[in-house]
N, C-alpha and C. Protein backbone atom coordinates (compact mmCIF):
# COMPACT_ATOMS: atom_id res chain seq x y z
N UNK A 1 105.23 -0.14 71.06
CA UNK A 1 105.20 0.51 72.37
C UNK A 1 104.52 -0.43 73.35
N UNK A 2 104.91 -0.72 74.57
CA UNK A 2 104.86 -1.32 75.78
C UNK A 2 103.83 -0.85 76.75
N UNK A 3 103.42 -1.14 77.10
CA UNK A 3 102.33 -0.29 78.11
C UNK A 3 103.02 -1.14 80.16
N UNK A 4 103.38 -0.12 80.59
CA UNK A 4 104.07 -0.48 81.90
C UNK A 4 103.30 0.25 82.34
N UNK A 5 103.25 -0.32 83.87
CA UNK A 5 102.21 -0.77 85.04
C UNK A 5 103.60 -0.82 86.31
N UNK A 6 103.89 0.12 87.32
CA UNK A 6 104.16 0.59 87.92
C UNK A 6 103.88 0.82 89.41
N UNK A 7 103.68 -0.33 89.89
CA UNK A 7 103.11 -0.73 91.51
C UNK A 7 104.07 -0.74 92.74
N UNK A 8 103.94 0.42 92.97
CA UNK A 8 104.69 0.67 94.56
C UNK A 8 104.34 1.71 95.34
N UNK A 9 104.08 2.03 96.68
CA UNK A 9 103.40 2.43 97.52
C UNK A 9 104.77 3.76 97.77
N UNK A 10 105.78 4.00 96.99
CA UNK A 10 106.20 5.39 96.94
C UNK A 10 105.85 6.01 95.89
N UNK A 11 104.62 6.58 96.17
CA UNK A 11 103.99 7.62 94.75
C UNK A 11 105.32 7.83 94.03
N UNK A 12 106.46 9.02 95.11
CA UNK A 12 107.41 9.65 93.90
C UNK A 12 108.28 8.64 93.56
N UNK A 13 108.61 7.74 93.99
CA UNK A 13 109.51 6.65 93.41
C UNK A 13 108.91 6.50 91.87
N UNK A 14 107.58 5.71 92.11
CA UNK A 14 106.72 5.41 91.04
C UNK A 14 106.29 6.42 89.87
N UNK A 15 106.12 7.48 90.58
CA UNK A 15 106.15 8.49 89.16
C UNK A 15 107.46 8.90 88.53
N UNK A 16 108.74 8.92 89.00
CA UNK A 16 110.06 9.04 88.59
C UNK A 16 110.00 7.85 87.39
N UNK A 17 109.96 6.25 88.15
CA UNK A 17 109.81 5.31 86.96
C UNK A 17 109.06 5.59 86.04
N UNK A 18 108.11 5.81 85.93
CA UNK A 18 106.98 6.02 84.96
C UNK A 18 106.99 7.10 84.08
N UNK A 19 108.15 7.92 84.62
CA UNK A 19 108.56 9.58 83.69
C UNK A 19 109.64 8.84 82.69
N UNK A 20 110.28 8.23 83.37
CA UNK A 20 111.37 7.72 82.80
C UNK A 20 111.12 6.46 81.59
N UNK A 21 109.98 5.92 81.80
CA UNK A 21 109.53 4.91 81.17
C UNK A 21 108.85 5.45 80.08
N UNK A 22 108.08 6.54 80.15
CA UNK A 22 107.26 7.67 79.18
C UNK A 22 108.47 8.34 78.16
N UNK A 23 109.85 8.20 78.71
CA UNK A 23 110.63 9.76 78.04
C UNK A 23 111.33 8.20 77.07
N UNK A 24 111.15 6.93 77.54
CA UNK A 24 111.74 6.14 76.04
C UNK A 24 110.91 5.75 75.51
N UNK A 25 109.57 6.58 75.42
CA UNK A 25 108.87 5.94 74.43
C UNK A 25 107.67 4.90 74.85
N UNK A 26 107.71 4.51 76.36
CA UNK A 26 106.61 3.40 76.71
C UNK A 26 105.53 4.69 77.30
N UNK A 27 104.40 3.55 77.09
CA UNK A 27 103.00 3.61 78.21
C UNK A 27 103.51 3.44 79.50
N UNK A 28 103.00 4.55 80.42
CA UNK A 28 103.71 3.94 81.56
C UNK A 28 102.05 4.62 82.43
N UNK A 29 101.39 3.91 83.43
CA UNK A 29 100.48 4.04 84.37
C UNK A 29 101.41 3.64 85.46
N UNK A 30 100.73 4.13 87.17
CA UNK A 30 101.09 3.84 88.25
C UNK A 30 99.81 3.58 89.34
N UNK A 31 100.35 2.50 90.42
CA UNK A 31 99.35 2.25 91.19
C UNK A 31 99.84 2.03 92.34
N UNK A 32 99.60 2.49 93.76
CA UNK A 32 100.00 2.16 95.02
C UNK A 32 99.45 1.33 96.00
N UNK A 33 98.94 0.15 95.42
CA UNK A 33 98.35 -1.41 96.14
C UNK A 33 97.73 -2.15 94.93
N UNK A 34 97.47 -3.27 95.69
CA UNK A 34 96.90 -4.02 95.10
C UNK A 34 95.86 -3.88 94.38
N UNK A 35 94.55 -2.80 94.93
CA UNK A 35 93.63 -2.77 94.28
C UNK A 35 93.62 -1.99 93.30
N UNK A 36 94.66 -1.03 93.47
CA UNK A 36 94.93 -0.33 92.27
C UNK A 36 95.89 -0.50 90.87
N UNK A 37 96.43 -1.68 90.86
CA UNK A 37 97.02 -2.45 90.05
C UNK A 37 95.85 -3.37 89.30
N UNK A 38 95.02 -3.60 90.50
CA UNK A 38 93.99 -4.22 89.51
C UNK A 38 93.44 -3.98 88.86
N UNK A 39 93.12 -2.67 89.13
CA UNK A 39 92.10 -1.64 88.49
C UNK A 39 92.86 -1.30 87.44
N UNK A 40 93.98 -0.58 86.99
CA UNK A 40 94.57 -0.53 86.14
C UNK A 40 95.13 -1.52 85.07
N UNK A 41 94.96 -3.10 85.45
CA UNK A 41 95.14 -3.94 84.35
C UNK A 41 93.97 -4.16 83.91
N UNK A 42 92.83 -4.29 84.59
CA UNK A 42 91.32 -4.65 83.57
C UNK A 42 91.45 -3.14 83.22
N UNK A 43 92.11 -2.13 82.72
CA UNK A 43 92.01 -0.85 81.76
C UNK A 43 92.40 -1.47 80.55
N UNK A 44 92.96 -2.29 80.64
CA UNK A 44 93.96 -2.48 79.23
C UNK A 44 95.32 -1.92 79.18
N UNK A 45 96.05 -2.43 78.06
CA UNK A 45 97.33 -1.75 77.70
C UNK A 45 98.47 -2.10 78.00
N UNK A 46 98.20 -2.88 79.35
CA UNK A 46 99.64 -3.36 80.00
C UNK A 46 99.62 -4.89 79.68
N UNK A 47 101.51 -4.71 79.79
CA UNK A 47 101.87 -5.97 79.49
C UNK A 47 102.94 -6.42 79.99
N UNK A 48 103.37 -4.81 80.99
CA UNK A 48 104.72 -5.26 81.84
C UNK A 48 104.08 -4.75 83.28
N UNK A 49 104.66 -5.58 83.97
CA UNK A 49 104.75 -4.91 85.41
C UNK A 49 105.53 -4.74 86.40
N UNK A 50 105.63 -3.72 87.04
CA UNK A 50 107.39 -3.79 87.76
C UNK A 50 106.50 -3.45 89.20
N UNK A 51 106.68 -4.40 90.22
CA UNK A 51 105.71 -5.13 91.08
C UNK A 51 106.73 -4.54 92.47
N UNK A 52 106.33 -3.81 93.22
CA UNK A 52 107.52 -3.77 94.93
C UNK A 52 106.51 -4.69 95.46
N UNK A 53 108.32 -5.31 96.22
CA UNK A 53 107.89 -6.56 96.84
C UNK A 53 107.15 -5.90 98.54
N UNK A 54 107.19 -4.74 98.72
CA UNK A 54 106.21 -4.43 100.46
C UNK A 54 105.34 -3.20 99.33
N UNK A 55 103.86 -3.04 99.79
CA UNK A 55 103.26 -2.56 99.33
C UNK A 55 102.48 -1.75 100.62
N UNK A 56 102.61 -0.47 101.55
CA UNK A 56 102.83 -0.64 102.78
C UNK A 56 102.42 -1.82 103.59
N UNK A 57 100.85 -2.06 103.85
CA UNK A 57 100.90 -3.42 104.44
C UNK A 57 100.80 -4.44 103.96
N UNK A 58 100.75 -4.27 102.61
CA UNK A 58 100.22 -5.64 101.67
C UNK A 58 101.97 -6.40 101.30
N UNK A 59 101.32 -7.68 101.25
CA UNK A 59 102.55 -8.08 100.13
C UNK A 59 102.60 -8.25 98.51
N UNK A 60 104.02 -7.69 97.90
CA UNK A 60 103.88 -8.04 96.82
C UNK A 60 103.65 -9.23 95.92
N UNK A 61 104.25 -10.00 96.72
CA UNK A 61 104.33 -11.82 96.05
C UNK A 61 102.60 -12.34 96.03
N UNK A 62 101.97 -11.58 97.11
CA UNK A 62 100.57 -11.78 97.12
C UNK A 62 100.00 -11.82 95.73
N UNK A 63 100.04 -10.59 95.58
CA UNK A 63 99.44 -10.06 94.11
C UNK A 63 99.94 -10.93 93.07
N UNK A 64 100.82 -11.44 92.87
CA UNK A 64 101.23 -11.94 91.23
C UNK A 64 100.50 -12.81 90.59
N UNK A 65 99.91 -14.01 91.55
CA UNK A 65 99.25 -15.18 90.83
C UNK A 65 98.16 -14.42 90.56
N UNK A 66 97.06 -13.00 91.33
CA UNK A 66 96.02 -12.77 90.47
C UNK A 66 96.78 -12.12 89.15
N UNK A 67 97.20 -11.06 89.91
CA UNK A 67 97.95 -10.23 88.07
C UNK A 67 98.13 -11.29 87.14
N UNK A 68 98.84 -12.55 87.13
CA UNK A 68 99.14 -13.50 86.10
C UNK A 68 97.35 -13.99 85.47
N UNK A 69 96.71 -14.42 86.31
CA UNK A 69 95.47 -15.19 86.17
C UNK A 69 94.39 -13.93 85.27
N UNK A 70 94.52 -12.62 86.00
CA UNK A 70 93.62 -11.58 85.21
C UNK A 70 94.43 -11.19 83.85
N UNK A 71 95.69 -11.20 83.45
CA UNK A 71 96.42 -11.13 82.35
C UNK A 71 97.32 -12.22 81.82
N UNK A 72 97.03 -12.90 81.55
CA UNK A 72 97.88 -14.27 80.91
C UNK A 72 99.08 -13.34 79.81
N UNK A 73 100.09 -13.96 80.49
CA UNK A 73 101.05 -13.55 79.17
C UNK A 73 101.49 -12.05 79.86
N UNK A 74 101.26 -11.32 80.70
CA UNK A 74 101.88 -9.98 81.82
C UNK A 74 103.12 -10.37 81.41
N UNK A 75 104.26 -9.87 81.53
CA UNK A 75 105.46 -9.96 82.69
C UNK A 75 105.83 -9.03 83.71
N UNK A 76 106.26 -9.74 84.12
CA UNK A 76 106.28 -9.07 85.87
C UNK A 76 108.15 -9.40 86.41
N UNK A 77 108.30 -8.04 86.92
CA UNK A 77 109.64 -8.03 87.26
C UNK A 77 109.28 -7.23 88.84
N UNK A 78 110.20 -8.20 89.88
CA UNK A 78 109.29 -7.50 91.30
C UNK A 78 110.88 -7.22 91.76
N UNK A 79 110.57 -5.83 91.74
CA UNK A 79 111.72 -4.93 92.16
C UNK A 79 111.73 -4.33 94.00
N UNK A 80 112.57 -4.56 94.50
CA UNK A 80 112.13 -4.65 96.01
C UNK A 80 113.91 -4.22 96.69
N UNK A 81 113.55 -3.28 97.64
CA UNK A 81 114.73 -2.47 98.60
C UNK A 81 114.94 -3.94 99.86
N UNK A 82 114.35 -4.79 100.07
CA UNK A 82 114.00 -6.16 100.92
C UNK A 82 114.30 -7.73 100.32
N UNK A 83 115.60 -7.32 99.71
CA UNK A 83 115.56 -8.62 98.51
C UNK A 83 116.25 -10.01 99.94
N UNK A 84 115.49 -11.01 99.25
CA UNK A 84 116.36 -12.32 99.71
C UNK A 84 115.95 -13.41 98.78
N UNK A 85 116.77 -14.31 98.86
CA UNK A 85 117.03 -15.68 98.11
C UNK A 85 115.46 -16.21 97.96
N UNK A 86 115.05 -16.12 99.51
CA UNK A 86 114.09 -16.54 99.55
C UNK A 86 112.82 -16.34 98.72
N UNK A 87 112.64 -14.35 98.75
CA UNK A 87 111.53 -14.06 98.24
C UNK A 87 111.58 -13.97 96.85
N UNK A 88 112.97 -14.43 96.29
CA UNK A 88 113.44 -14.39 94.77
C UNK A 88 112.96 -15.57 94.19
N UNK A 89 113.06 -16.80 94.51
CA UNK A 89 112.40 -18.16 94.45
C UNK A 89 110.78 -18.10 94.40
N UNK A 90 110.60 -17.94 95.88
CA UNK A 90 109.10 -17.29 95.82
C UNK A 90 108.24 -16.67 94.87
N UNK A 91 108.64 -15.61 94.33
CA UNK A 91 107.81 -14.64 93.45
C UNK A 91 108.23 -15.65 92.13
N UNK A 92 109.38 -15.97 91.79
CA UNK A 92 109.32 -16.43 89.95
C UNK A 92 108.48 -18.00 90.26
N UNK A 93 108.50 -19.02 91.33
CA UNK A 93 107.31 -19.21 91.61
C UNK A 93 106.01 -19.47 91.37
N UNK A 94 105.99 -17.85 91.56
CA UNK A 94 104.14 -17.69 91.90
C UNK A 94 103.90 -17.13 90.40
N UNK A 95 104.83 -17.04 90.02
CA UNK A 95 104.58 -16.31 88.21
C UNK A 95 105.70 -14.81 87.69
N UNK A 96 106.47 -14.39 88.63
CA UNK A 96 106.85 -13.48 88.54
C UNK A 96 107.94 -13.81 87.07
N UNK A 97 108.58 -12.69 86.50
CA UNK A 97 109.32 -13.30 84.95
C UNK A 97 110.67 -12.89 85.15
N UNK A 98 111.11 -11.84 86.65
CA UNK A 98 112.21 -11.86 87.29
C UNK A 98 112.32 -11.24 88.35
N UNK A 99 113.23 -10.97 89.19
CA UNK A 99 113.42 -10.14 90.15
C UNK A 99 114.61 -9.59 90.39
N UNK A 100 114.93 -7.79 90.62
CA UNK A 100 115.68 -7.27 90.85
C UNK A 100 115.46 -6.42 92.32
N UNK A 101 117.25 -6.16 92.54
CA UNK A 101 116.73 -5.47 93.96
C UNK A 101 117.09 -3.68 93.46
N UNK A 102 116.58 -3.09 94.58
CA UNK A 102 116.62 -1.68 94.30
C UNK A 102 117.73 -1.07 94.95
N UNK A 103 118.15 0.20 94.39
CA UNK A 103 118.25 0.41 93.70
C UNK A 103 119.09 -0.21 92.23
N UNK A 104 118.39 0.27 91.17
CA UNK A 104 118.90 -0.51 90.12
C UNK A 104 118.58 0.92 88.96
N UNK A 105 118.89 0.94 87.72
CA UNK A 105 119.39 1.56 86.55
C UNK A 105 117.87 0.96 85.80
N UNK A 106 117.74 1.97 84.45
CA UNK A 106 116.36 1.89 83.60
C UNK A 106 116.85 0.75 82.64
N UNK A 107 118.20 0.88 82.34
CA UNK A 107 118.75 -0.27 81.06
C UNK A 107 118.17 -1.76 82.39
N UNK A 108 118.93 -2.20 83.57
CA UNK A 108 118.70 -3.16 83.89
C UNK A 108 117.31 -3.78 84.05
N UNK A 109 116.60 -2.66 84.20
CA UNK A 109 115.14 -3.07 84.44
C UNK A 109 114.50 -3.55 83.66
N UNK A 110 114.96 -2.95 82.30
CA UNK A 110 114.00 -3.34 80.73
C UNK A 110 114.80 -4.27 80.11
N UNK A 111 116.34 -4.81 80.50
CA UNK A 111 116.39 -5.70 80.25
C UNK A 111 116.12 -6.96 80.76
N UNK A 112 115.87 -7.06 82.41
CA UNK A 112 114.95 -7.98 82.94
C UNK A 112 113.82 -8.71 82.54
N UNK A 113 112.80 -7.76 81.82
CA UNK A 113 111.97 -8.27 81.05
C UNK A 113 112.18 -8.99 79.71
N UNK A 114 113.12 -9.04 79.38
CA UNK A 114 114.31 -9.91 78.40
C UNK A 114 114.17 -10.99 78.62
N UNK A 115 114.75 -11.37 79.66
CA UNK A 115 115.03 -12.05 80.24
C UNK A 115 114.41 -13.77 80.33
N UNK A 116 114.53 -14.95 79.96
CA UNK A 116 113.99 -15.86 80.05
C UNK A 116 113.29 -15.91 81.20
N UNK A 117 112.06 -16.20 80.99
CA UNK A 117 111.17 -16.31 82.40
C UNK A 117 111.49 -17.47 83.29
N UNK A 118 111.33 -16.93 84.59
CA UNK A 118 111.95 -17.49 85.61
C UNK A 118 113.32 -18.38 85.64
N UNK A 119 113.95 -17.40 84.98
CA UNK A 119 115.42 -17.97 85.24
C UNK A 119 115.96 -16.63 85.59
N UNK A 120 116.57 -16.67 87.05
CA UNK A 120 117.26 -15.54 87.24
C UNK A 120 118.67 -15.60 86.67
N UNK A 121 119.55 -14.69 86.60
CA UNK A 121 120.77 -14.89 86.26
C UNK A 121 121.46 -14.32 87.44
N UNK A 122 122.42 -15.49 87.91
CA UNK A 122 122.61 -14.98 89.45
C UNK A 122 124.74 -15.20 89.14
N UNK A 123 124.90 -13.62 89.20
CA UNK A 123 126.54 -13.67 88.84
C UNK A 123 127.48 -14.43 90.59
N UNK A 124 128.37 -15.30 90.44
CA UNK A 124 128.92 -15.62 91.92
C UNK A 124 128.99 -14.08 92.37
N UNK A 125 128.92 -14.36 93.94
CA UNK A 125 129.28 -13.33 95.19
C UNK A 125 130.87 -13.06 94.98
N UNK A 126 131.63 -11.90 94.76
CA UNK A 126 132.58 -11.66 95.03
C UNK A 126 133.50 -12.35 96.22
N UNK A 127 132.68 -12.19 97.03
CA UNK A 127 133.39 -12.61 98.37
C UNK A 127 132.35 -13.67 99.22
N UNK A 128 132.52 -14.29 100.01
CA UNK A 128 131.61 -15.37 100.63
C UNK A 128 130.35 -14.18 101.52
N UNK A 129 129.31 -14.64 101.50
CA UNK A 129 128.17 -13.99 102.18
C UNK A 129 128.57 -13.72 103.92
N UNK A 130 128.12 -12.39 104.20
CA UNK A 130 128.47 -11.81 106.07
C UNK A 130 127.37 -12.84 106.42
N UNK A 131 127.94 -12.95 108.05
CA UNK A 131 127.17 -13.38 108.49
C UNK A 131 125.48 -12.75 108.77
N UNK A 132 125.73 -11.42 108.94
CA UNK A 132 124.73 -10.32 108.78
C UNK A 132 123.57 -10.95 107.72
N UNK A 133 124.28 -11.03 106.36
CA UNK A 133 123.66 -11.37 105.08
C UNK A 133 122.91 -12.74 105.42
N UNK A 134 123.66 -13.79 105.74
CA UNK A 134 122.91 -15.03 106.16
C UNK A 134 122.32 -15.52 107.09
N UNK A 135 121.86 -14.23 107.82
CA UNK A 135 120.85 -14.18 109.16
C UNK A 135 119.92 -13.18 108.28
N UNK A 136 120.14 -12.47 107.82
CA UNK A 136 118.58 -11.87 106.65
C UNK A 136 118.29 -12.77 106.04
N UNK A 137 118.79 -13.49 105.34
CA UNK A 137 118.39 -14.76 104.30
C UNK A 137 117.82 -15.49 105.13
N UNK A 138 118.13 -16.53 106.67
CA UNK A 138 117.61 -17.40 106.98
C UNK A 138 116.25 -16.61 107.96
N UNK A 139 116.10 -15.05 108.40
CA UNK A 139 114.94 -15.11 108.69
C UNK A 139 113.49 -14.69 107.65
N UNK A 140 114.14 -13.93 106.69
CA UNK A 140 113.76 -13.85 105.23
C UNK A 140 112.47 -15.54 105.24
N UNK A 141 113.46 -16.34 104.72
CA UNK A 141 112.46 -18.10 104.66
C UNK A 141 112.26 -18.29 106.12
N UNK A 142 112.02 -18.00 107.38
CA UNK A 142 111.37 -18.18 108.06
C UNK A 142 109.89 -17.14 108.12
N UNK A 143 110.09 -16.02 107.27
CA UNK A 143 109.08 -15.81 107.42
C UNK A 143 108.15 -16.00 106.46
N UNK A 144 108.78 -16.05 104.96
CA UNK A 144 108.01 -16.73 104.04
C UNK A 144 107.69 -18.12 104.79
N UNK A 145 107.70 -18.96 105.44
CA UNK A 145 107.34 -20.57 105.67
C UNK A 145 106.30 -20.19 106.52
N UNK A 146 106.24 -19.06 107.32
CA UNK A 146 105.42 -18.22 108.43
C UNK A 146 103.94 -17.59 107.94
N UNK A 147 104.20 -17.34 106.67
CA UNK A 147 103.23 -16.51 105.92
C UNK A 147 103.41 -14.72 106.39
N UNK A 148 104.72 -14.83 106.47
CA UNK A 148 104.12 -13.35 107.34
C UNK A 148 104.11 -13.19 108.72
N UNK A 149 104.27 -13.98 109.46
CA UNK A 149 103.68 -14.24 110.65
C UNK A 149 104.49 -13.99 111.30
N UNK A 150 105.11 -12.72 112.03
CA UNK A 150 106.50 -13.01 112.86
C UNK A 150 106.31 -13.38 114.02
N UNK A 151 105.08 -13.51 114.76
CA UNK A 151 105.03 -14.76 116.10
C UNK A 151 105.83 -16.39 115.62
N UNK A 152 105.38 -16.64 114.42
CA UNK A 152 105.21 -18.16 113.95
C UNK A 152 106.17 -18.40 113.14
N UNK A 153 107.04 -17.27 113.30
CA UNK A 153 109.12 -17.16 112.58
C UNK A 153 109.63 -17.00 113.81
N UNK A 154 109.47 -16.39 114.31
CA UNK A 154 110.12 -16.15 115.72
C UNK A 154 110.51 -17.70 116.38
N UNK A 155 109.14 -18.06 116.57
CA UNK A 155 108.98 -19.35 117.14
C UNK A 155 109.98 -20.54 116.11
N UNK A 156 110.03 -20.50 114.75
CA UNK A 156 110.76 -21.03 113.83
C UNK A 156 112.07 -20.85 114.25
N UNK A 157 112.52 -19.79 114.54
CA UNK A 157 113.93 -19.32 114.67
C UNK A 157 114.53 -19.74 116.13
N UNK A 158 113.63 -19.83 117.04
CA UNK A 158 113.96 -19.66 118.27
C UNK A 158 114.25 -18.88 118.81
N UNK A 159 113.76 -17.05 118.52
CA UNK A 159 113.41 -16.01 118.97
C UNK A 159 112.60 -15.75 120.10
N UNK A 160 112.73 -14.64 120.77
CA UNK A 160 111.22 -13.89 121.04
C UNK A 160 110.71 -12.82 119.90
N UNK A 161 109.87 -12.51 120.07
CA UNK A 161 109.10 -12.28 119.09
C UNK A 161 109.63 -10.31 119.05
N UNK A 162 109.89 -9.67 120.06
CA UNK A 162 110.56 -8.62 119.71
C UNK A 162 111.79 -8.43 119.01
N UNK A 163 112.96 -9.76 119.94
CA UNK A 163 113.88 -9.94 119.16
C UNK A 163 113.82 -10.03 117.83
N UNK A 164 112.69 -10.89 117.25
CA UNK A 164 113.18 -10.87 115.64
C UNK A 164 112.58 -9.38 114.88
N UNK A 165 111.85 -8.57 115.81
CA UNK A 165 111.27 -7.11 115.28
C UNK A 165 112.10 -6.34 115.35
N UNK A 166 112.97 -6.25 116.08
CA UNK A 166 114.36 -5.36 116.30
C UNK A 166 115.48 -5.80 114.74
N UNK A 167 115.20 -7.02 114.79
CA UNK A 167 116.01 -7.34 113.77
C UNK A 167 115.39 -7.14 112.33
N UNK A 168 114.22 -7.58 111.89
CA UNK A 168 114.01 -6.95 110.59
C UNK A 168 113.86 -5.62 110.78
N UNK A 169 114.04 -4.28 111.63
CA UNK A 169 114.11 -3.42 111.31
C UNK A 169 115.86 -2.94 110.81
N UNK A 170 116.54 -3.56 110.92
CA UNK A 170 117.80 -4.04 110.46
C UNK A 170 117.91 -4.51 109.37
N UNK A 171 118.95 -3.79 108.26
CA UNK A 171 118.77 -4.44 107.37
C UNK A 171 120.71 -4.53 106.87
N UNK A 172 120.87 -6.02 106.16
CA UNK A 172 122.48 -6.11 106.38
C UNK A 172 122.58 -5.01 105.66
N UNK A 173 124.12 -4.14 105.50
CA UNK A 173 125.07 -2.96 105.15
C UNK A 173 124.48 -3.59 103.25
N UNK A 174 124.88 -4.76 102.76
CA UNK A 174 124.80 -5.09 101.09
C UNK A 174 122.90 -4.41 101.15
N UNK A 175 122.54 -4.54 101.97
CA UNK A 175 121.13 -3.98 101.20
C UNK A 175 120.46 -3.01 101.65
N UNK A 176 121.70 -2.03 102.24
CA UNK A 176 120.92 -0.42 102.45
C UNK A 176 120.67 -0.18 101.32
């Protein structure tokens, strides 16, 4: 038995996973930030973690190198409704062991953790990427290069700085 660790800032999201993770048989705890992920791995027990990549204001990719450093040997699968190329690179990275986007199925999730670490398995695009899609992707790595910073992506992009706020509240049609 597995002991899963359950970090996302939608309580009921997170307790649904964690019912579901309990009814095959795993340990399943939940935590809604950072500090409460922490707190719950110096408990013991865990050895998986299924990580959202926005934590309301925190970021997820933040957290991984401590989670990795306070648990050597974790895996971590950072499951996120906000997926891009970018923050997929990013997190396996910083230590993450894969990344899926949401919504997703309980078989895909636990087989993620399968999964050779940091190698995603990325099937071709059916069809060539919208342009929609490759204006999320390219402000996606402007804001990872930004830290976050949407003055200092904006400015990357050649935005104003509302313009690009109007737009990440936009998200392309592939990732409602």
């Amino acid at each position: 038995m597995s002991g899963f660790l359950v970090v996302d800032d939608d309580p009921v999201f997170a307790e649904v996973l964690a019912g579901a993770l309990k009814r095959r048989g795993h340990h399943a705890a939940t935590a809604d930030s950072s500090q409460g992920a922490l707190e719950r791995l110096r408990e013991g027990g865990i050895s998986r973690i299924v990580l959202d990549l926005r934590l309301a204001t925190e970021n997820g990719l933040e957290l991984i190198p401590t989670l990795c450093a306070l648990a050597p040997g974790v895996r971590i699968v950072v499951l996120t409704g906000y997926a891009s190329i970018a923050t997929a690179v990013e997190a396996i990275k910083l230590g993450a062991h894969h990344y899926l986007t949401k919504p997703t199925d309980l078989p895909a999730l636990l087989a993620a953790f399968e999964h050779e670490p940091g190698v995603i398995p990325l099937e071709p695009a059916p069809q060539p990427a919208s342009l929609e899609r490759i204006e999320w992707e390219t402000i996606q790595q402007a804001l990872l290069e930004a830290e976050g910073n949407v003055s200092a992506a904006a400015t990357r992009l050649g935005l104003h700085r509302r313009t690009l706020q109007r737009k990440l509240k936009k998200r392309p049609a592939g990732l409602r």
